[in-house]
C-alpha atoms as a PDB file:
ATOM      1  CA  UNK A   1      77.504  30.237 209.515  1.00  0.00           C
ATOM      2  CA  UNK A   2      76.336  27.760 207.016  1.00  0.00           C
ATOM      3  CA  UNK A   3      77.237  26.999 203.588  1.00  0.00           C
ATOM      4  CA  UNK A   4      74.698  29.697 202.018  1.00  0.00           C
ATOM      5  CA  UNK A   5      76.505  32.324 204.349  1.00  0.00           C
ATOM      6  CA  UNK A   6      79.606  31.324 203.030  1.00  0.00           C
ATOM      7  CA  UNK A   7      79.314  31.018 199.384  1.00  0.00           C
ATOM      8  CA  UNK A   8      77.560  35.238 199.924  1.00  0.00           C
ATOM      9  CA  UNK A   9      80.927  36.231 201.728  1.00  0.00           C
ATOM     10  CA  UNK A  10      83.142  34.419 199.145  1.00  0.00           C
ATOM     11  CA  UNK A  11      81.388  35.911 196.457  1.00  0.00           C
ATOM     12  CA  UNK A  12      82.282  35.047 192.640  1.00  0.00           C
ATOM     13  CA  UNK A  13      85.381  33.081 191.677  1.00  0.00           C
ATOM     14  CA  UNK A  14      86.424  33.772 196.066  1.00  0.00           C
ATOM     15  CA  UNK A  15      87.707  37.111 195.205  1.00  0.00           C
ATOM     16  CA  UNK A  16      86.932  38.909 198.270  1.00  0.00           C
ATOM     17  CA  UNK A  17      89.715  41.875 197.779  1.00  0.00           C
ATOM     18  CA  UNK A  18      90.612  43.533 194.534  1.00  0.00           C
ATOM     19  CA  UNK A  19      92.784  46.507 196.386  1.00  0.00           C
ATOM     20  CA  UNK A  20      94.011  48.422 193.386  1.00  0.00           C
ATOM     21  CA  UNK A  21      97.622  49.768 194.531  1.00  0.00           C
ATOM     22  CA  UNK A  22     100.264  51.941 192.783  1.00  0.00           C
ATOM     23  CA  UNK A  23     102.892  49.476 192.490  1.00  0.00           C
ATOM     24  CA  UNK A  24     106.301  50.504 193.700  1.00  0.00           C
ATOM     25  CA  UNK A  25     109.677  49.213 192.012  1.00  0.00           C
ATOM     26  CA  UNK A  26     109.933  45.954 193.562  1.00  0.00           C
ATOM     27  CA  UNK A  27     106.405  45.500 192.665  1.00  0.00           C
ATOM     28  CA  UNK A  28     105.190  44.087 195.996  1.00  0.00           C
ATOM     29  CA  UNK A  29     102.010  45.756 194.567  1.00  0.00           C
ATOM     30  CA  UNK A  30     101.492  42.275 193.305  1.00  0.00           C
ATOM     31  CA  UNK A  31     101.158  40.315 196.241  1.00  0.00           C
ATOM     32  CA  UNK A  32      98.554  38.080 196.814  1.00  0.00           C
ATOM     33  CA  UNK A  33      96.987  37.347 200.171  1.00  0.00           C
ATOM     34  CA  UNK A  34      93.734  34.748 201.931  1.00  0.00           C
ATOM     35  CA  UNK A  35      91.315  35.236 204.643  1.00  0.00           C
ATOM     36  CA  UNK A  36      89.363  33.104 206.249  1.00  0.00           C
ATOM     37  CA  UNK A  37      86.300  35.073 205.889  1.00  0.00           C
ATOM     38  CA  UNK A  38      83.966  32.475 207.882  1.00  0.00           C
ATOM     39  CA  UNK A  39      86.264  32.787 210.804  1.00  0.00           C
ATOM     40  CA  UNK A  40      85.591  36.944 210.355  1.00  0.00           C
ATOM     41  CA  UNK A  41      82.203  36.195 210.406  1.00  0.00           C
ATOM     42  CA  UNK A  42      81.883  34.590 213.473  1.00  0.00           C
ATOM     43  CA  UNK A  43      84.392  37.201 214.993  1.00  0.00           C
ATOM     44  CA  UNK A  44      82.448  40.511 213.863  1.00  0.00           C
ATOM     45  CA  UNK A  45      79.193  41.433 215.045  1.00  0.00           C
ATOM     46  CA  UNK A  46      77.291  40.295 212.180  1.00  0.00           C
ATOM     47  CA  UNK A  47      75.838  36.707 213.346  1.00  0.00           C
ATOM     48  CA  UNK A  48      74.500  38.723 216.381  1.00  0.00           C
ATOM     49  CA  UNK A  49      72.766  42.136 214.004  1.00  0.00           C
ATOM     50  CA  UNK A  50      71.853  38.952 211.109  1.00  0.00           C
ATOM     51  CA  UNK A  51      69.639  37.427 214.371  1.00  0.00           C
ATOM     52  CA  UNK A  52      67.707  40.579 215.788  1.00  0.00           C
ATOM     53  CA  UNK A  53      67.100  41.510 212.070  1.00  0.00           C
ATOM     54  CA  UNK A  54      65.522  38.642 211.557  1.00  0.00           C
ATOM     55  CA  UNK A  55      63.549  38.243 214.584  1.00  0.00           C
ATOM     56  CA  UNK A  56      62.182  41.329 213.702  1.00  0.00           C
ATOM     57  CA  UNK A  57      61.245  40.274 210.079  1.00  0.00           C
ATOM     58  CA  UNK A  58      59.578  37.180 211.477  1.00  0.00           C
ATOM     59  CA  UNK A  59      57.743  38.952 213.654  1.00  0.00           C
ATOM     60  CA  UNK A  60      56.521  41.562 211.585  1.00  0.00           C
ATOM     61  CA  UNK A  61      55.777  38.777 208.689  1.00  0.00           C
ATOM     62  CA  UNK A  62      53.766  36.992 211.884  1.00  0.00           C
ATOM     63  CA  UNK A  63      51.613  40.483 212.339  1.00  0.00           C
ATOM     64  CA  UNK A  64      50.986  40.515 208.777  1.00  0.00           C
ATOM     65  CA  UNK A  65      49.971  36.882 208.925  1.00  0.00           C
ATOM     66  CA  UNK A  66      47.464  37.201 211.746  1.00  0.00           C
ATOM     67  CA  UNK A  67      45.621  40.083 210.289  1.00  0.00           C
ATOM     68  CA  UNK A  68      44.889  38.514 207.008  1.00  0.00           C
ATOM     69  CA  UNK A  69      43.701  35.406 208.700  1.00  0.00           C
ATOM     70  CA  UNK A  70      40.913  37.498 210.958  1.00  0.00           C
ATOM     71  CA  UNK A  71      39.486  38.269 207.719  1.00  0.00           C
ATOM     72  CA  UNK A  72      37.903  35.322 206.398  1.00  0.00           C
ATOM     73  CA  UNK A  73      35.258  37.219 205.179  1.00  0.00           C
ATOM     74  CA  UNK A  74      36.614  39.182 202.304  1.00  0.00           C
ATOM     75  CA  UNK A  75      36.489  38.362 198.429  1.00  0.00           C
ATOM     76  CA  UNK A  76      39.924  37.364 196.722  1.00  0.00           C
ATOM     77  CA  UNK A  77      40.212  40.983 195.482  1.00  0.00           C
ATOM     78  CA  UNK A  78      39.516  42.571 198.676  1.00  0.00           C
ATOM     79  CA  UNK A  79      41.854  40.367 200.751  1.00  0.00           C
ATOM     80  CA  UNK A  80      44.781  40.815 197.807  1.00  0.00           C
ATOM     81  CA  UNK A  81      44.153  44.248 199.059  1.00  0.00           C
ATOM     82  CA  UNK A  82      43.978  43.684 202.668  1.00  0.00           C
ATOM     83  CA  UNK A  83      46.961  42.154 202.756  1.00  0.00           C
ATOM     84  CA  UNK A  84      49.003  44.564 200.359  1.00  0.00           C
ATOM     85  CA  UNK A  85      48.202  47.025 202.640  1.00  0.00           C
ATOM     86  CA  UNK A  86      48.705  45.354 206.298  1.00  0.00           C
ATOM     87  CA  UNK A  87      52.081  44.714 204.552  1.00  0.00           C
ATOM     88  CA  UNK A  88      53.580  48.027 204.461  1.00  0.00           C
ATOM     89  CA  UNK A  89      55.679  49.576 206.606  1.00  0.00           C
ATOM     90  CA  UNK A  90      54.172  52.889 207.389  1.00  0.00           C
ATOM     91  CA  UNK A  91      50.669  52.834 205.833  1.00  0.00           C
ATOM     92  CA  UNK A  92      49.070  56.761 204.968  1.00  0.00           C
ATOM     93  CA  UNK A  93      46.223  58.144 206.610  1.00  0.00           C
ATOM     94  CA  UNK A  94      44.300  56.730 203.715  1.00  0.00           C
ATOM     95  CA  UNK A  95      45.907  53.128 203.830  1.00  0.00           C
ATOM     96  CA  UNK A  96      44.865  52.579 206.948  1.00  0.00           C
ATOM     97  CA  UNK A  97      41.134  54.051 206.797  1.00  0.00           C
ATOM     98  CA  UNK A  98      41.253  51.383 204.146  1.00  0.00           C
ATOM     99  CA  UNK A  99      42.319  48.720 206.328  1.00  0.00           C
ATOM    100  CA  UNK A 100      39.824  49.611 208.865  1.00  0.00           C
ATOM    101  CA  UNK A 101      37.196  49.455 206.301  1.00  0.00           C
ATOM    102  CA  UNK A 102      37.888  46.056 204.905  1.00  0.00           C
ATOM    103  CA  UNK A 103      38.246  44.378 208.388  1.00  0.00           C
ATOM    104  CA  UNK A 104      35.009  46.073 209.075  1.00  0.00           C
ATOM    105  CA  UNK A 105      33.038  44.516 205.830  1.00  0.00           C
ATOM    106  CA  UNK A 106      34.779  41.022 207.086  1.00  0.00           C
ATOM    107  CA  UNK A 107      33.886  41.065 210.722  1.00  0.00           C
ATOM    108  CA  UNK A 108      30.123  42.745 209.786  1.00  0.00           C
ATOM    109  CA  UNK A 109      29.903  39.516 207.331  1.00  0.00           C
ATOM    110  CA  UNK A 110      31.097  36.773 210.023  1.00  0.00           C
ATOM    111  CA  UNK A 111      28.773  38.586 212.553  1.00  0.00           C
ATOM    112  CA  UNK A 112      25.733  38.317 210.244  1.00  0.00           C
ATOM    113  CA  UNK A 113      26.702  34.619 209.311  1.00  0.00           C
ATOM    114  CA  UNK A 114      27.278  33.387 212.708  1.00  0.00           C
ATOM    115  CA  UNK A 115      23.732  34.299 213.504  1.00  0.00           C
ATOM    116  CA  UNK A 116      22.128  33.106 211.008  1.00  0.00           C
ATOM    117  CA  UNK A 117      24.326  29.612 212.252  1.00  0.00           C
ATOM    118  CA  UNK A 118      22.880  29.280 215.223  1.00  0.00           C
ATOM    119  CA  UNK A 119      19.253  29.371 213.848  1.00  0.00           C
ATOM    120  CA  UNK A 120      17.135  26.430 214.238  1.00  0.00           C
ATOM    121  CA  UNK A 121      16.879  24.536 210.816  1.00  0.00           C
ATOM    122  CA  UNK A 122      13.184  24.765 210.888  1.00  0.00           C
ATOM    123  CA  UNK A 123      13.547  28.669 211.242  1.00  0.00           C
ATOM    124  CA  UNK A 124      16.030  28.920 208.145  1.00  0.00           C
ATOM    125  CA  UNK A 125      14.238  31.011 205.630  1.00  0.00           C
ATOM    126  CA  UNK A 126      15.602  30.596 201.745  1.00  0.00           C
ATOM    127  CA  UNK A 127      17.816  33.592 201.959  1.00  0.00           C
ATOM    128  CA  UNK A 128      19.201  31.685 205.213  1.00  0.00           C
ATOM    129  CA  UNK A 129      20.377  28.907 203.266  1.00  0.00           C
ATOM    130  CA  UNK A 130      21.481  30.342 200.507  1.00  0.00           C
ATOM    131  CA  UNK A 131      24.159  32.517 202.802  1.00  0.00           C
ATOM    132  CA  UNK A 132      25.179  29.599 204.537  1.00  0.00           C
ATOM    133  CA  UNK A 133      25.713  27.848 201.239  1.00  0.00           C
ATOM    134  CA  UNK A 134      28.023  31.048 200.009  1.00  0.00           C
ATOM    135  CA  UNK A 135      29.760  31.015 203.583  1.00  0.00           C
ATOM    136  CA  UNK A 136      30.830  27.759 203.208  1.00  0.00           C
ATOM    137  CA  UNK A 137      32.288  28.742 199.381  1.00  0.00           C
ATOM    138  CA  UNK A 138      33.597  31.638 200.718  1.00  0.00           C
ATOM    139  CA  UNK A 139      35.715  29.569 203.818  1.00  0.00           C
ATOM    140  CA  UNK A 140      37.039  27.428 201.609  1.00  0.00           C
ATOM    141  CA  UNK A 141      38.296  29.920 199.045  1.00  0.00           C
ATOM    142  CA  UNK A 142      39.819  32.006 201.978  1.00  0.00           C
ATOM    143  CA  UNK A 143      41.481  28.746 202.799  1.00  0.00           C
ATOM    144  CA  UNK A 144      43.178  28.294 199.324  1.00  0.00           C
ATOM    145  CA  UNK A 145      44.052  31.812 199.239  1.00  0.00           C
ATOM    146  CA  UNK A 146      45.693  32.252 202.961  1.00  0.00           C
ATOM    147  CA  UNK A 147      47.672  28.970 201.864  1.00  0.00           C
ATOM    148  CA  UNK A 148      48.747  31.284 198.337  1.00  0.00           C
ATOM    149  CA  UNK A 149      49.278  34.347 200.769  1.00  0.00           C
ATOM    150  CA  UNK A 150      51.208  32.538 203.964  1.00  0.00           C
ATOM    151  CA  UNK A 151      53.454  31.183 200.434  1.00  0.00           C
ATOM    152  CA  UNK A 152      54.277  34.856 199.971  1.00  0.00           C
ATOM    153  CA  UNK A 153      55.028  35.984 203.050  1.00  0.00           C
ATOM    154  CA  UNK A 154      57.995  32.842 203.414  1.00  0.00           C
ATOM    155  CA  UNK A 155      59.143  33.824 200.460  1.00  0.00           C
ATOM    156  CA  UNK A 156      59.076  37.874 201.226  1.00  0.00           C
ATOM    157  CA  UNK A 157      60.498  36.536 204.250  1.00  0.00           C
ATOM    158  CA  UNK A 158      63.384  34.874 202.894  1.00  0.00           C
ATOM    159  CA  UNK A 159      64.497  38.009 200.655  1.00  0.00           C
ATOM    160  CA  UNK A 160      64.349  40.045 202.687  1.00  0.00           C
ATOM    161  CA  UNK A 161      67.091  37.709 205.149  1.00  0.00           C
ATOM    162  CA  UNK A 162      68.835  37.737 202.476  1.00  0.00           C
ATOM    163  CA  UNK A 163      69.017  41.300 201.439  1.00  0.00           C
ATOM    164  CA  UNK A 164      70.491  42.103 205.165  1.00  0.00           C
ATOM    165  CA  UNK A 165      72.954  39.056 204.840  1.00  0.00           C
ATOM    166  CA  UNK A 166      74.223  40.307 201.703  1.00  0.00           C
ATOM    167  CA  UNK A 167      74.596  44.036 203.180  1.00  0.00           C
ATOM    168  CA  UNK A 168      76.445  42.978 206.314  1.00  0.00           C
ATOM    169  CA  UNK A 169      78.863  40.874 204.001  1.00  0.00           C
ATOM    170  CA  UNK A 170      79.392  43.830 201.614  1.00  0.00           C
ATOM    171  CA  UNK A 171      80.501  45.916 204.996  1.00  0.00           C
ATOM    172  CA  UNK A 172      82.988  42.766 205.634  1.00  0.00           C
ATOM    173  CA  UNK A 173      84.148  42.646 202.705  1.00  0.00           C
ATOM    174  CA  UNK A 174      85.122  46.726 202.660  1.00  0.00           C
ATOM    175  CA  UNK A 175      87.090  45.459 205.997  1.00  0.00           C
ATOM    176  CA  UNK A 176      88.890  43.129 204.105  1.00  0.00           C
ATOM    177  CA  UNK A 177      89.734  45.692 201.385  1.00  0.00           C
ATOM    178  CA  UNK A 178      91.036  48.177 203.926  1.00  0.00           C
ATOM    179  CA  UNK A 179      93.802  45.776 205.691  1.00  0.00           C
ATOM    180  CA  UNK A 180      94.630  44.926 201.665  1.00  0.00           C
ATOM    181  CA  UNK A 181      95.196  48.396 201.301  1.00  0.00           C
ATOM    182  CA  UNK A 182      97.255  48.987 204.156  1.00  0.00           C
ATOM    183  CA  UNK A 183      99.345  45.908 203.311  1.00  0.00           C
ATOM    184  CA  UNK A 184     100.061  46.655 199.864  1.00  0.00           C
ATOM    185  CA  UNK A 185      98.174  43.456 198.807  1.00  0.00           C
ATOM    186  CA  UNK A 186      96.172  43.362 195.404  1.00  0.00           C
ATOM    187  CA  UNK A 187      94.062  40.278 195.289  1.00  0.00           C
ATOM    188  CA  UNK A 188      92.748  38.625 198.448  1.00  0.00           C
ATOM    189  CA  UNK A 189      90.793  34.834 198.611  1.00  0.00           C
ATOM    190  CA  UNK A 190      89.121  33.276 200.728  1.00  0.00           C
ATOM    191  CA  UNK A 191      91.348  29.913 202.428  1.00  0.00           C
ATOM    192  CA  UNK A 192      88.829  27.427 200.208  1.00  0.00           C
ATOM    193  CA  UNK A 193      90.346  29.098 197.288  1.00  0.00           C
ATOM    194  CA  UNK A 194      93.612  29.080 197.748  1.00  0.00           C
ATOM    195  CA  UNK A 195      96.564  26.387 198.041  1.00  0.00           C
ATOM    196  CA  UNK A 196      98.998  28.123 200.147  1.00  0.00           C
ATOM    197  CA  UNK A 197      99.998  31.877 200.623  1.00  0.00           C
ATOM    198  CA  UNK A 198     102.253  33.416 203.487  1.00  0.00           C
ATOM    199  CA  UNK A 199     100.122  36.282 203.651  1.00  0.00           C
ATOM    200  CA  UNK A 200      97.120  35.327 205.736  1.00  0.00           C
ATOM    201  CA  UNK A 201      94.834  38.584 206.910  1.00  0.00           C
ATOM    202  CA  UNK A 202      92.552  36.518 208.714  1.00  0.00           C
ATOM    203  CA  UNK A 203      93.330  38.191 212.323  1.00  0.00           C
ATOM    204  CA  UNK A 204      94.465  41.835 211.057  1.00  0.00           C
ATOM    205  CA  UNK A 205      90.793  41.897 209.244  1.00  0.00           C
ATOM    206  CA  UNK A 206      88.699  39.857 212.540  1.00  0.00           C
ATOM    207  CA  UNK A 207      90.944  42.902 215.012  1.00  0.00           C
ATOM    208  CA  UNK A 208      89.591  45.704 212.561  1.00  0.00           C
ATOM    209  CA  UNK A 209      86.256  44.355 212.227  1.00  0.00           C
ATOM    210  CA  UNK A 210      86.407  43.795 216.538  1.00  0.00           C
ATOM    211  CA  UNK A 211      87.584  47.522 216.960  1.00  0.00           C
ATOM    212  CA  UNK A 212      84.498  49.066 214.798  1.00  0.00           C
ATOM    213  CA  UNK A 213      81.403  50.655 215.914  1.00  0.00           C
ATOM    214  CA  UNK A 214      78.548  48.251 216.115  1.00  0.00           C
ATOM    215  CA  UNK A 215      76.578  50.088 213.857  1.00  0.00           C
ATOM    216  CA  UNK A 216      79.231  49.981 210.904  1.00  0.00           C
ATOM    217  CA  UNK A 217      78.788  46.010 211.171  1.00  0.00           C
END
């Protein structure tokens, strides 16, 4: 599962259980109990629902990725825009007139400068060169911007990973709570936290988590 996996089940101080109970008069309301919550990972469904979630982000990051780069054409502003709006999700009727438009003003610019390229110097009027010249601007400020842009998208990339990590932990967690609960146990730790305790939930929690619907995990 990794380290980073890990540390996000373990959570702050390894606490992974706080289940209040009313304590009866022996007070076994008090006891304390471990997991080994990477072994729960591995045993739940999560690994498998953390993968297709993430294929899915990578490939929708990918689609995002390839439309800004088919439009070399735009201004900084307009490809800001562009890709803002390639971005979302489920685009209105407007956002994606708008998207239509902009990849139209790039693709009628690349047409108009690729014919003008394969002119003949000698028939290059003024106006010729001087859209050549501010092609060859343009290119290489599309170039430093799709490096700023493809930065984004790693890093939009990488929070959102994280974001579905941290959810199917939280449901792992609740797992954890419930076989506390059942158990009359208080405070539960993960095994890297503790020294020794008799009360290991380890397979009660990995048999609950086993036994739920794939879509609670």
């Amino acid at each position: 599962m990794g380290i980073l996996a890990l540390s996000l089940l373990v959570g702050a101080g390894a606490v992974v259980s706080h289940a209040h109970q009313d304590k009866d008069t022996n007070g076994s309301g008090s006891n304390i109990g471990m997991v080994d919550l990477e072994k729960i990972y591995e045993a739940s469904d999560a690994p498998q629902q953390f993968a297709q979630t993430s294929a899915q982000i990578e490939t929708d990051a990918q689609s995002r990725a390839d439309a800004i780069a088919a439009a070399s054409q735009l201004s900084d502003r307009e490809l800001t825009e562009y890709g803002d709006l390639v971005g979302k999700k489920t685009p209105t009727a407007a956002e994606k007139n708008r998207i239509e438009e902009l990849k139209g003003f790039s693709d009628t610019r690349a047409a108009h400068v690729r014919d003008v390229q394969t002119k003949p110097d000698a028939q290059l009027t003024p106006e010729d060169k001087k859209l050549l010249a501010s092609a060859a601007t343009q290119h290489r400020q599309f170039e430093r911007m799709l490096q700023i842009m493809q930065g984004d998208l790693r890093q939009q990339i990488a929070e959102r990973e994280e974001l579905v990590k941290r959810d199917l932990v939280r449901k792992l967690r609740v797992e954890v709570n419930k076989v506390a609960r059942e158990r009359k146990i208080d405070h539960v730790f993960d095994v890297s936290a503790m020294v020794c305790s008799t009360n290991d939930l380890t397979q009660a929690v990995i048999q609950k988590v086993k036994r739920a619907p794939k879509a609670d995990l």
